[in-house]
Protein backbone atom coordinates (compact mmCIF):
# COMPACT_ATOMS: atom_id res chain seq x y z
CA UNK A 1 0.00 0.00 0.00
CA UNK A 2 2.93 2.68 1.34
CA UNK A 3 4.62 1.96 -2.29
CA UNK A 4 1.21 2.66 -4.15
CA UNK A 5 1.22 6.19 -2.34
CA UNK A 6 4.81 6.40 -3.09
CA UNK A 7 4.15 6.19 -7.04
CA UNK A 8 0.84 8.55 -6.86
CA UNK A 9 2.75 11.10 -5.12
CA UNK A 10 5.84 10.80 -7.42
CA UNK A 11 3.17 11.30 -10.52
CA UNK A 12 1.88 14.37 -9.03
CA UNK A 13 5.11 16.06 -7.89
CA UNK A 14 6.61 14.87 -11.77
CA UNK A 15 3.41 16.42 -13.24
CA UNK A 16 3.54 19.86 -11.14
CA UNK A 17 7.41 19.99 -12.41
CA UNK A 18 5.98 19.83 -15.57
CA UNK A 19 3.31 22.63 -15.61
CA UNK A 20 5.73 25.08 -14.02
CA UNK A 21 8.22 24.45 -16.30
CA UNK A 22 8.43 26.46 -19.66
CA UNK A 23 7.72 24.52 -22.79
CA UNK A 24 10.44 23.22 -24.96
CA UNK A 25 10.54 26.04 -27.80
CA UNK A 26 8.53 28.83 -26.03
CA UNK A 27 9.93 32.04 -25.04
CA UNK A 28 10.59 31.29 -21.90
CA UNK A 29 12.33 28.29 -22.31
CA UNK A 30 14.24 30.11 -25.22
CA UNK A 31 15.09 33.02 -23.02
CA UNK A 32 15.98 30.27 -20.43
CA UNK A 33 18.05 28.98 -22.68
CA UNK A 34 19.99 31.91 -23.77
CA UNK A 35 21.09 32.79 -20.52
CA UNK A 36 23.22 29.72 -19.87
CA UNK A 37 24.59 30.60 -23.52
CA UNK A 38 22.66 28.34 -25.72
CA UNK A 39 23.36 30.44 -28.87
CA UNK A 40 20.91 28.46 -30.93
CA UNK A 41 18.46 29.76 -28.48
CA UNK A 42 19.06 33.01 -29.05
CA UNK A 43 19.45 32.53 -33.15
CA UNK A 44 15.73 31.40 -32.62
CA UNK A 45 14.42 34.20 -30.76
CA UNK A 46 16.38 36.51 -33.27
CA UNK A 47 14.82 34.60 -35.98
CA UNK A 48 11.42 35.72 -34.46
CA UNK A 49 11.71 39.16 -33.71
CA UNK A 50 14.45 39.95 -36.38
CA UNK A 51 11.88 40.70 -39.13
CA UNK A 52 9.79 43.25 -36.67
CA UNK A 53 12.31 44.53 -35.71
CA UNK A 54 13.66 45.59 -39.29
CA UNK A 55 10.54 46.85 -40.11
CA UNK A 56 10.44 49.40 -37.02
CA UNK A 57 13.80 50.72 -37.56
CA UNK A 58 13.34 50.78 -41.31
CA UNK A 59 10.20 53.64 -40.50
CA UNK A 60 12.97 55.70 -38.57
CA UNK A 61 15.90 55.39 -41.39
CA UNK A 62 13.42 56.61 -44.39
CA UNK A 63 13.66 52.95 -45.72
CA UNK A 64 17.28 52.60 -45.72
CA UNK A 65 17.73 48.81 -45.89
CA UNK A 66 21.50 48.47 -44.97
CA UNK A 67 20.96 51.40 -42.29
CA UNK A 68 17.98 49.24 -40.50
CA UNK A 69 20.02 45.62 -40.91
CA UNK A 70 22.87 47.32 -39.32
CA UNK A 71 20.92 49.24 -36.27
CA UNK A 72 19.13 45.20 -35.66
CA UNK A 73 22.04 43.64 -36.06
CA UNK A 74 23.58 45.98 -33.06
CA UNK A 75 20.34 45.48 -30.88
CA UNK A 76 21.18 41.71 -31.16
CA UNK A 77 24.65 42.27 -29.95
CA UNK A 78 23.34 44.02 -27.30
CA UNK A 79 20.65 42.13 -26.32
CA UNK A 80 23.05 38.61 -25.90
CA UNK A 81 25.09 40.82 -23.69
CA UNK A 82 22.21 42.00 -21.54
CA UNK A 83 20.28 38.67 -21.65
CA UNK A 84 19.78 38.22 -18.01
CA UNK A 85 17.60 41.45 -18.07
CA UNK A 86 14.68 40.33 -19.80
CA UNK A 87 12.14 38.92 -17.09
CA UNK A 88 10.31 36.61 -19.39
CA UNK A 89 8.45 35.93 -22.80
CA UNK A 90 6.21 38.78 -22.32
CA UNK A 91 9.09 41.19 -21.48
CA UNK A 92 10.98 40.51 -24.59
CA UNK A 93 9.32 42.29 -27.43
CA UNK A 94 9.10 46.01 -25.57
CA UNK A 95 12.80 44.95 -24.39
CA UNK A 96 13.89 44.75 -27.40
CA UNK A 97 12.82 47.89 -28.57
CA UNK A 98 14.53 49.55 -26.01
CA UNK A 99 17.25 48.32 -25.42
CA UNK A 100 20.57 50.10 -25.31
């Protein structure tokens, strides 16, 4: 009987672990990710926000192409050096647009 208990509570404290924890592939677990220096990681968040982020800095440089690549490419720079600062998945977009 005291093992049957045993496994029950083992399934329940496994599938808590599991609903706290981010998904494989989400931002969180990305962001996780990137902070103990995955790269790909971060080459897949880049890969989702790059685009955006082109766009908004492409309004600001009158359409300059090369000018917008450049200032995105810089933000990404930036943003693996400052990775620990975003909070979560949430965070990311409007941290990205800010950050310096």
């Amino acid at each position: 009987m005291a093992s049957k208990h045993l496994c029950i509570h083992t399934d329940i404290a496994q599938r808590l672990r599991e609903a706290t924890e981010p998904r494989a592939g989400s931002l969180d677990d990305l962001i996780g990710r990137a902070r103990r220096g995955d790269v790909r990681a971060f080459q897949a968040l880049r890969k989702k926000f790059e685009p955006q982020l082109v766009n908004f800095v492409r309004s600001y440089v009158k359409g300059d192409e090369d000018t917008a690549h450049d200032v995105v490419q810089e933000t990404f720079l930036i943003a693996w050096t400052k990775i620990n600062q975003i909070k979560d998945g949430k965070h990311l977009r409007p941290w990205l647009y800010r950050v310096r």
